[in-house]
PDB file of N, CA and C in Angstrom:
ATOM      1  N   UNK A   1     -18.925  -5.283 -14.085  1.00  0.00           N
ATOM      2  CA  UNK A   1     -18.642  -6.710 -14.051  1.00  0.00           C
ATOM      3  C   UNK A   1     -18.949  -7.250 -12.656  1.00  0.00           C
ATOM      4  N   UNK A   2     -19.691  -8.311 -12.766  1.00  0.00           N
ATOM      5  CA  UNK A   2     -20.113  -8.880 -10.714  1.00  0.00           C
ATOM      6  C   UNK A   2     -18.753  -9.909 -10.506  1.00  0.00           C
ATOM      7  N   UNK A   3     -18.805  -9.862  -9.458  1.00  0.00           N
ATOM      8  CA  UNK A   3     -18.415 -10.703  -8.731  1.00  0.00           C
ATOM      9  C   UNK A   3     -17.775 -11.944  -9.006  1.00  0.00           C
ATOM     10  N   UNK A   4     -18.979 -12.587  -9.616  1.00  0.00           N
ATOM     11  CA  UNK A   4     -18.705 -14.227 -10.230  1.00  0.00           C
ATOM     12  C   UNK A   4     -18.028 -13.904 -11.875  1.00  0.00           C
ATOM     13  N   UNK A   5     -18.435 -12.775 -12.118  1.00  0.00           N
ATOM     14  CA  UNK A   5     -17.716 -12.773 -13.356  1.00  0.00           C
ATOM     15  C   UNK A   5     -16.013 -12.522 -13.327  1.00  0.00           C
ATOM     16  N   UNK A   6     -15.702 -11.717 -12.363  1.00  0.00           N
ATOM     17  CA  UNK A   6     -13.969 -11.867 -12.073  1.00  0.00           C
ATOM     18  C   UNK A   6     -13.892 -13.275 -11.431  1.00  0.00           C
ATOM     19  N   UNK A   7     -14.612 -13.874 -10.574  1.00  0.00           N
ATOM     20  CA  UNK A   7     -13.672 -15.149  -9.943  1.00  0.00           C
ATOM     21  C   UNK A   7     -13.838 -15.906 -11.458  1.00  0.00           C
ATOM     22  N   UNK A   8     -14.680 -15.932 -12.090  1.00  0.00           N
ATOM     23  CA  UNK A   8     -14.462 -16.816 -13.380  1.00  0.00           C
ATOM     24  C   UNK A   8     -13.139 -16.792 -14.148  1.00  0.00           C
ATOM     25  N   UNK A   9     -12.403 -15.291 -14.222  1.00  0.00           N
ATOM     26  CA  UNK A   9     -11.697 -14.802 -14.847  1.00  0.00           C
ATOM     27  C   UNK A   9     -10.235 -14.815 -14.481  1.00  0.00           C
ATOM     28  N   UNK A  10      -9.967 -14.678 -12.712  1.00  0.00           N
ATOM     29  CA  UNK A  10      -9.217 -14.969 -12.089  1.00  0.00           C
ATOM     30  C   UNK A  10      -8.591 -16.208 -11.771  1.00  0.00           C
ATOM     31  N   UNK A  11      -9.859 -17.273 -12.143  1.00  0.00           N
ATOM     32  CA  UNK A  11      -8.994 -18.458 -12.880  1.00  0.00           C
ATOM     33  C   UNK A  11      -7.924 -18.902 -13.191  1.00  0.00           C
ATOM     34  N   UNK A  12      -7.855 -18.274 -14.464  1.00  0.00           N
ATOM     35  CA  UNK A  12      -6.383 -18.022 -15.203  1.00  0.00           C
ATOM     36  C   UNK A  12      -5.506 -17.466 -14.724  1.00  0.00           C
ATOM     37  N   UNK A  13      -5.532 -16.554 -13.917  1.00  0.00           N
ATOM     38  CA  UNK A  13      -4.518 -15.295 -13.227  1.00  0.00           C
ATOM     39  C   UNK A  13      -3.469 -15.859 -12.380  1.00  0.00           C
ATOM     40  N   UNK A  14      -2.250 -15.647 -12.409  1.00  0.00           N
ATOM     41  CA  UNK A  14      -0.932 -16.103 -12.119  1.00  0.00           C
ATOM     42  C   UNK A  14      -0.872 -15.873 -11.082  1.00  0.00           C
ATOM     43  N   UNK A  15      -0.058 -15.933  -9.618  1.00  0.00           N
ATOM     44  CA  UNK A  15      -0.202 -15.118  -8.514  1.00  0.00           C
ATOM     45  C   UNK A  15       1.245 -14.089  -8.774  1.00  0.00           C
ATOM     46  N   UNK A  16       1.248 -12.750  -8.265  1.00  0.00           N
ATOM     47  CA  UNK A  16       2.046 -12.207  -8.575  1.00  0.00           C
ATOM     48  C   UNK A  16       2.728 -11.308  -7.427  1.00  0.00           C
ATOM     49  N   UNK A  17       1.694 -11.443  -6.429  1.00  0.00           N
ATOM     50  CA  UNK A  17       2.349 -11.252  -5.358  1.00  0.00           C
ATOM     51  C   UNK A  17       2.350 -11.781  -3.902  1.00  0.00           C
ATOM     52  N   UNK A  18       3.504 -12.312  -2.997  1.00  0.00           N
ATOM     53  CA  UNK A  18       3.765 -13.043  -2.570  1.00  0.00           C
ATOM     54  C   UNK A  18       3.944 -12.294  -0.535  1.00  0.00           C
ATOM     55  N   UNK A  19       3.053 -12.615  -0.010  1.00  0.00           N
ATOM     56  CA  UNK A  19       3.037 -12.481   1.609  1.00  0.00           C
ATOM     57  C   UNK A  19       3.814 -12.847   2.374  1.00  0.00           C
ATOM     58  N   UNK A  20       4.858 -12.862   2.874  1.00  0.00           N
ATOM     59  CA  UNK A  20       5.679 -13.222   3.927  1.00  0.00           C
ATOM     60  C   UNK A  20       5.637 -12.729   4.833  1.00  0.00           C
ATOM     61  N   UNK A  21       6.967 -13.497   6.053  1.00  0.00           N
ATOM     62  CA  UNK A  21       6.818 -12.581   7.218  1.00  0.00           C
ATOM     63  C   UNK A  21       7.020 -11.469   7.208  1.00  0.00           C
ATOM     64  N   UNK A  22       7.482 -10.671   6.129  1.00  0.00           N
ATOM     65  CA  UNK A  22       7.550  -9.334   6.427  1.00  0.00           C
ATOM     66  C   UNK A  22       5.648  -8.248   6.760  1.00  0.00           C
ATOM     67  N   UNK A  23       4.782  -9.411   6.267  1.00  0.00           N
ATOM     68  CA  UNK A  23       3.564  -8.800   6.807  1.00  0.00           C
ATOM     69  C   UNK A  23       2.533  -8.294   5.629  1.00  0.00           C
ATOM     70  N   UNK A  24       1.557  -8.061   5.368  1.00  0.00           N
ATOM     71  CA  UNK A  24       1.182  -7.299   4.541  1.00  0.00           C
ATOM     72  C   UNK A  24       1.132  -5.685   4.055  1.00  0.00           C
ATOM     73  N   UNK A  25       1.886  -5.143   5.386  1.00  0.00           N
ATOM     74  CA  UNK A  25       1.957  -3.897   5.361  1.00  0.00           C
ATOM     75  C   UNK A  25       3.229  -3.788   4.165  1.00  0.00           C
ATOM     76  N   UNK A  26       3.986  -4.900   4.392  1.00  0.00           N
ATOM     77  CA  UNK A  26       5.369  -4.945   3.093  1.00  0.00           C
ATOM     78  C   UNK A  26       4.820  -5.040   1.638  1.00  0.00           C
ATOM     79  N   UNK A  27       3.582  -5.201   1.415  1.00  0.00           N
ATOM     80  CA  UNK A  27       3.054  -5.602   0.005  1.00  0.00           C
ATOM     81  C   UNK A  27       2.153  -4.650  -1.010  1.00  0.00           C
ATOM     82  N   UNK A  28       1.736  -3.531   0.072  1.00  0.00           N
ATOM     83  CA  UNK A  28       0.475  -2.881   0.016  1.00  0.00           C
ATOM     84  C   UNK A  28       1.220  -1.931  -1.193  1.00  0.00           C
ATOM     85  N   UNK A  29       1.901  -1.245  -1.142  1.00  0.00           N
ATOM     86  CA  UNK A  29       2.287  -0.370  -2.499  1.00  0.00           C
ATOM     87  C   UNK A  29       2.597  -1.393  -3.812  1.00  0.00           C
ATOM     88  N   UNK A  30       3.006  -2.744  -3.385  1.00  0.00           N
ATOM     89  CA  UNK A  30       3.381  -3.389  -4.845  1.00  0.00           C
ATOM     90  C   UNK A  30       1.776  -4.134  -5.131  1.00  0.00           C
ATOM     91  N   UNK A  31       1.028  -3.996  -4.364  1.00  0.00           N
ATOM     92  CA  UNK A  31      -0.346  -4.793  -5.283  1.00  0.00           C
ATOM     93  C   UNK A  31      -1.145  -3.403  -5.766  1.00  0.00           C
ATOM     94  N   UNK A  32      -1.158  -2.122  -5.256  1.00  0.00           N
ATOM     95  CA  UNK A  32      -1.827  -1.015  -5.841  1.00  0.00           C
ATOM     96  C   UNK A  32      -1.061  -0.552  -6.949  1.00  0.00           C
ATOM     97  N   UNK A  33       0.025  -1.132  -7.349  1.00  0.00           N
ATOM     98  CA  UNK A  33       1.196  -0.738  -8.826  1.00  0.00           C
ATOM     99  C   UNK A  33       0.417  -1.731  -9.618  1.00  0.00           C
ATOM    100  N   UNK A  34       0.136  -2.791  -8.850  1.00  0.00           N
ATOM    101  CA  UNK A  34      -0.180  -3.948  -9.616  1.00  0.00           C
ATOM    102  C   UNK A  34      -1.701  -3.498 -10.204  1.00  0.00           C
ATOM    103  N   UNK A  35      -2.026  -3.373  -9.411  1.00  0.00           N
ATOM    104  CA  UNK A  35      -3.946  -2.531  -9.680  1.00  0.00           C
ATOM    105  C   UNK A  35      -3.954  -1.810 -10.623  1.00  0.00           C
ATOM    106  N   UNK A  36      -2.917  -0.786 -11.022  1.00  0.00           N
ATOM    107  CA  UNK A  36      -2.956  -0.111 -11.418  1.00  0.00           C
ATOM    108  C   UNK A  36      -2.969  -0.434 -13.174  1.00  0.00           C
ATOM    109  N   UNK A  37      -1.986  -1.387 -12.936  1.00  0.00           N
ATOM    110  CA  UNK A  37      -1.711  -1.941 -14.674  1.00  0.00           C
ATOM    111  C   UNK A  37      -2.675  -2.852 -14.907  1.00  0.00           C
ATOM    112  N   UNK A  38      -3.500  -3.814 -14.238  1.00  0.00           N
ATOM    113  CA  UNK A  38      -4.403  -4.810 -14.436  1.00  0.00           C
ATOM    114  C   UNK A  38      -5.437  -4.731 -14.031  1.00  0.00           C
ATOM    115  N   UNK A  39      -6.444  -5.876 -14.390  1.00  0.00           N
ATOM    116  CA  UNK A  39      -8.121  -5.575 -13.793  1.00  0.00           C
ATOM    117  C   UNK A  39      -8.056  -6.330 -12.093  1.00  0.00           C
ATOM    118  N   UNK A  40      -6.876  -7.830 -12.218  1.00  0.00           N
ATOM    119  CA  UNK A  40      -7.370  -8.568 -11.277  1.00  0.00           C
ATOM    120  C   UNK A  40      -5.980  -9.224 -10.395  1.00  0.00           C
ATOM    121  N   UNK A  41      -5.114  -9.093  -9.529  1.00  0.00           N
ATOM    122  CA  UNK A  41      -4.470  -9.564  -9.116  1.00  0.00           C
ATOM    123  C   UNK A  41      -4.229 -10.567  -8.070  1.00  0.00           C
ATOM    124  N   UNK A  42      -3.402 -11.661  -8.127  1.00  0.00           N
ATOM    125  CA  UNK A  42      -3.600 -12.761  -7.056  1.00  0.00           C
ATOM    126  C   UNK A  42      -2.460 -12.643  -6.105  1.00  0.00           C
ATOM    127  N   UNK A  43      -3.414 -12.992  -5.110  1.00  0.00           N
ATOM    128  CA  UNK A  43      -1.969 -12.880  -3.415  1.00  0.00           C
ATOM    129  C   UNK A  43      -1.851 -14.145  -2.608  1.00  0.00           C
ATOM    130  N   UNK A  44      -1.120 -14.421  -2.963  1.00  0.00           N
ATOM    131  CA  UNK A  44      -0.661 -15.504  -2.025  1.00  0.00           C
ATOM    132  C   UNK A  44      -0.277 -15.342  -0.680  1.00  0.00           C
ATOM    133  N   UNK A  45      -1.126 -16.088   0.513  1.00  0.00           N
ATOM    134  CA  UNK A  45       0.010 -15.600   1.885  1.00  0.00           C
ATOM    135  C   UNK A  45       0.791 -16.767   2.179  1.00  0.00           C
ATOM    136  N   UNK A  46       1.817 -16.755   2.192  1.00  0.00           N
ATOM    137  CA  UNK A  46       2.526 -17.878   2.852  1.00  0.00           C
ATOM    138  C   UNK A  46       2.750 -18.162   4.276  1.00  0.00           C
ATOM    139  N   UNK A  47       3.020 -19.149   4.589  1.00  0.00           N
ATOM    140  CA  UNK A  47       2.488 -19.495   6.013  1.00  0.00           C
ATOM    141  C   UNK A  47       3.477 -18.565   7.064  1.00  0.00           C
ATOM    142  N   UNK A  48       4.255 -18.414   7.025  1.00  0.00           N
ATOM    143  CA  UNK A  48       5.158 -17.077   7.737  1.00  0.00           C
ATOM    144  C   UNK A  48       4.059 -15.662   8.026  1.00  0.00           C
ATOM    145  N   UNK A  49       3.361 -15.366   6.947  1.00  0.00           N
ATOM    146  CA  UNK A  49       2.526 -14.438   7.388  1.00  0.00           C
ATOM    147  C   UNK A  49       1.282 -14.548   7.840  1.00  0.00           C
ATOM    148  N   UNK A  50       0.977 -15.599   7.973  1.00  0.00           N
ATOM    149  CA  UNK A  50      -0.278 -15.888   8.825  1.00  0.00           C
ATOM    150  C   UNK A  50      -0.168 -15.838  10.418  1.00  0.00           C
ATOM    151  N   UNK A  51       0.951 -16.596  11.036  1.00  0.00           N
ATOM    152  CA  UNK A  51       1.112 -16.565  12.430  1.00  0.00           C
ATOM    153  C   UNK A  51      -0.242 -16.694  13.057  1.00  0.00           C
ATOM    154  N   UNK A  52      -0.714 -16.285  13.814  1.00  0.00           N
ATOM    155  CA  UNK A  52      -2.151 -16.394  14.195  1.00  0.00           C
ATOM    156  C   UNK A  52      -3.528 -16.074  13.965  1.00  0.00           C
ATOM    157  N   UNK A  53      -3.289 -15.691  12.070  1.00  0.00           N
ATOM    158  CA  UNK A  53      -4.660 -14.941  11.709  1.00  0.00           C
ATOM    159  C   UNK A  53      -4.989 -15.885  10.789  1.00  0.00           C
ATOM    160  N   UNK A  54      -5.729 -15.638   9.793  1.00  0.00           N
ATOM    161  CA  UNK A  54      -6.678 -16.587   8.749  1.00  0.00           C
ATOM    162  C   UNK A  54      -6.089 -15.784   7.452  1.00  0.00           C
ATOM    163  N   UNK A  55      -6.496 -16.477   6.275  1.00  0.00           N
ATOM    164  CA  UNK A  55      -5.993 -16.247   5.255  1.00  0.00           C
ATOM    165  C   UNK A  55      -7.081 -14.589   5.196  1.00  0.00           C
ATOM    166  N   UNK A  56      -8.151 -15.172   5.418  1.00  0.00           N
ATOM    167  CA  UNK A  56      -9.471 -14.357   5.067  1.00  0.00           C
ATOM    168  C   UNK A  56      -9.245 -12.738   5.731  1.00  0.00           C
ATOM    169  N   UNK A  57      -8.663 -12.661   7.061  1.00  0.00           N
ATOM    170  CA  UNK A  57      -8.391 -11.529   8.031  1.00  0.00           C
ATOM    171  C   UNK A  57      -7.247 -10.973   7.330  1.00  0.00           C
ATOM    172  N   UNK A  58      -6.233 -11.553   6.621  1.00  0.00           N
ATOM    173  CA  UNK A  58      -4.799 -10.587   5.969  1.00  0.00           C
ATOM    174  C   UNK A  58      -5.555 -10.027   5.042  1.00  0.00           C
ATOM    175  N   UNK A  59      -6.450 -10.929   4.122  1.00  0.00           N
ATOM    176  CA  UNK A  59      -7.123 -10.718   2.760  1.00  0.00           C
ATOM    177  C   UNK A  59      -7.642  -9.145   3.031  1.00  0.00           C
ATOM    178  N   UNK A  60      -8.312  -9.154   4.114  1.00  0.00           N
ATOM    179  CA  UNK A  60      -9.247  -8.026   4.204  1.00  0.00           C
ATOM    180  C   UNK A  60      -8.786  -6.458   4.311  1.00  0.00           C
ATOM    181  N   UNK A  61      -7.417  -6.909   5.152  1.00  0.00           N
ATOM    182  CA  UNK A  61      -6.514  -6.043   5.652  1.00  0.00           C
ATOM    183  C   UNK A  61      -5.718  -5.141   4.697  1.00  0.00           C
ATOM    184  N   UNK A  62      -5.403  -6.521   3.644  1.00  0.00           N
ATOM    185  CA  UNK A  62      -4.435  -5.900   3.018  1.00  0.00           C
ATOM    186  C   UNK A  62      -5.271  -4.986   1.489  1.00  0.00           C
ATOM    187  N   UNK A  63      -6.756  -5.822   1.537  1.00  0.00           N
ATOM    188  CA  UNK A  63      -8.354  -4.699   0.584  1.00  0.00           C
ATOM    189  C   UNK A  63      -8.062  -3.525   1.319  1.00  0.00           C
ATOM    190  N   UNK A  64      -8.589  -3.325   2.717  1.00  0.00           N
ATOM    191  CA  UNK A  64      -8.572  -1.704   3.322  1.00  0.00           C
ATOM    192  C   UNK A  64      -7.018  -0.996   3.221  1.00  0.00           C
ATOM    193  N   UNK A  65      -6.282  -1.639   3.641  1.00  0.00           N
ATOM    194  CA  UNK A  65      -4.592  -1.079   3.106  1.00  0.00           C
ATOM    195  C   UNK A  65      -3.923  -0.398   2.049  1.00  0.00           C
ATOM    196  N   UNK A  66      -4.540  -1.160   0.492  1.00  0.00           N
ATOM    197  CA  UNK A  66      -4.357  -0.957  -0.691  1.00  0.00           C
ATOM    198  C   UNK A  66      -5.439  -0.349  -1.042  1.00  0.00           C
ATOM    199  N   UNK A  67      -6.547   0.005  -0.662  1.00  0.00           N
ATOM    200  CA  UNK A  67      -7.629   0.047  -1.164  1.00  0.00           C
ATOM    201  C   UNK A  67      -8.039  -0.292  -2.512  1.00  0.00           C
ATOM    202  N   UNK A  68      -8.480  -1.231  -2.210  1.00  0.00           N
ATOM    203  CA  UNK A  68      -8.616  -2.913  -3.049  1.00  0.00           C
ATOM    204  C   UNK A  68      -9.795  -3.243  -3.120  1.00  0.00           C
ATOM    205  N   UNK A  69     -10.185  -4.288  -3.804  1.00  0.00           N
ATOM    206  CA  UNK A  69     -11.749  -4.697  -3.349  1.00  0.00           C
ATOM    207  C   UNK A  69     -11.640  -6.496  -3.263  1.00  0.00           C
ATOM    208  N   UNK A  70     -11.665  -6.933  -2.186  1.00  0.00           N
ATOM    209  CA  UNK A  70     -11.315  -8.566  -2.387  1.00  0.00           C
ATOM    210  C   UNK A  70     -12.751  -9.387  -2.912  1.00  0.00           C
ATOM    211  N   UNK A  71     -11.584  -9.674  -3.659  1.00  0.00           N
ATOM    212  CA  UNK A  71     -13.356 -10.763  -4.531  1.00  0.00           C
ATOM    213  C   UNK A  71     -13.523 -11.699  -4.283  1.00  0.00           C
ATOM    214  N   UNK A  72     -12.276 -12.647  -3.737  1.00  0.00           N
ATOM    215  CA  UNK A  72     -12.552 -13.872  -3.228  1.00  0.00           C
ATOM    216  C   UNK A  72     -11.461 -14.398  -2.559  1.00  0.00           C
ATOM    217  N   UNK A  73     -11.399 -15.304  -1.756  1.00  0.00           N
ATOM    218  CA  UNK A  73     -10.203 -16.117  -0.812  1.00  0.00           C
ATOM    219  C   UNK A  73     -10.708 -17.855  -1.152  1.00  0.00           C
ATOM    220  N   UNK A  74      -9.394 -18.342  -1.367  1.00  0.00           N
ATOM    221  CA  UNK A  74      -9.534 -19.787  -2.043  1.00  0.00           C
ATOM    222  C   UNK A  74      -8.115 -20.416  -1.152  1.00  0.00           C
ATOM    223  N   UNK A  75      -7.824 -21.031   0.347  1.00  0.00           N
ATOM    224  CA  UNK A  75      -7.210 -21.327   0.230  1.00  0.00           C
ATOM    225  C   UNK A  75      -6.024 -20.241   1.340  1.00  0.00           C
ATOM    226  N   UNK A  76      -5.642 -20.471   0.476  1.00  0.00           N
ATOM    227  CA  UNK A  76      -4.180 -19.509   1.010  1.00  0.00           C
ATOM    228  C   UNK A  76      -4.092 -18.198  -0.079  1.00  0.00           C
ATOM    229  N   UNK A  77      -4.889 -17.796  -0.735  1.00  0.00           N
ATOM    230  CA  UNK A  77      -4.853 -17.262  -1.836  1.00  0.00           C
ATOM    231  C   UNK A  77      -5.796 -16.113  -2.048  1.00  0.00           C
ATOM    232  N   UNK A  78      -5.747 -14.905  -2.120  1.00  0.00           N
ATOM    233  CA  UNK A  78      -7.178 -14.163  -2.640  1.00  0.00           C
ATOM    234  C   UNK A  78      -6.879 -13.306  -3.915  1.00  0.00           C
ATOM    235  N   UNK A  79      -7.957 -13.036  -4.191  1.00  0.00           N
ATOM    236  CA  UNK A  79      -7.736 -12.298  -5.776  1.00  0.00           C
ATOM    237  C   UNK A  79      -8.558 -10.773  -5.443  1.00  0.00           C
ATOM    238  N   UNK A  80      -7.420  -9.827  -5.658  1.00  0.00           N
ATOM    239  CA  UNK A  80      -8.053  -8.291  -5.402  1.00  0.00           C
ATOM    240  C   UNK A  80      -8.626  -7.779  -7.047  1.00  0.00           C
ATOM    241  N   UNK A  81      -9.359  -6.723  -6.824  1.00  0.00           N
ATOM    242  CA  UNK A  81      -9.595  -6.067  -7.987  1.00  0.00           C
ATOM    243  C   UNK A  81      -9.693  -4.468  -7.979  1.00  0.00           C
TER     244      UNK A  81
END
């Protein structure tokens, strides 16, 4: 499946897990549980966990962390797969 075919799909997709200040290092086992049961999951960072980075730099962090594959950043928002 490419690329554009999950952001098409991710669309629909609820966000289910949620970034705070506790960091992304606090999230990384609950989005690879999440991986595990689904094709596509959405992350929200909330502004507490940004502090001085970009949505795009947690996004990436928290792909190599979980080992994840980020498909896209929209926002405050990215969708792993």
């Amino acid at each position: 499946m490419t690329d554009q075919q999950l952001r098409k799909e991710a669309h629909d997709v609820d966000v289910t897990v949620w970034v705070g200040k506790a960091g992304v290092e606090a999230v990384v086992d609950e989005l690879a549980d999440q991986l595990d049961e689904r094709r596509l999951v959405k992350v929200k960072f909330l502004r507490a966990a940004r502090g001085g980075t970009t949505t795009d730099e947690l996004a990436d962090a928290l792909a190599a962390d979980a080992g994840a594959d980020l498909i896209e950043t929209r926002g405050n928002t990215a969708v792993f797969h």
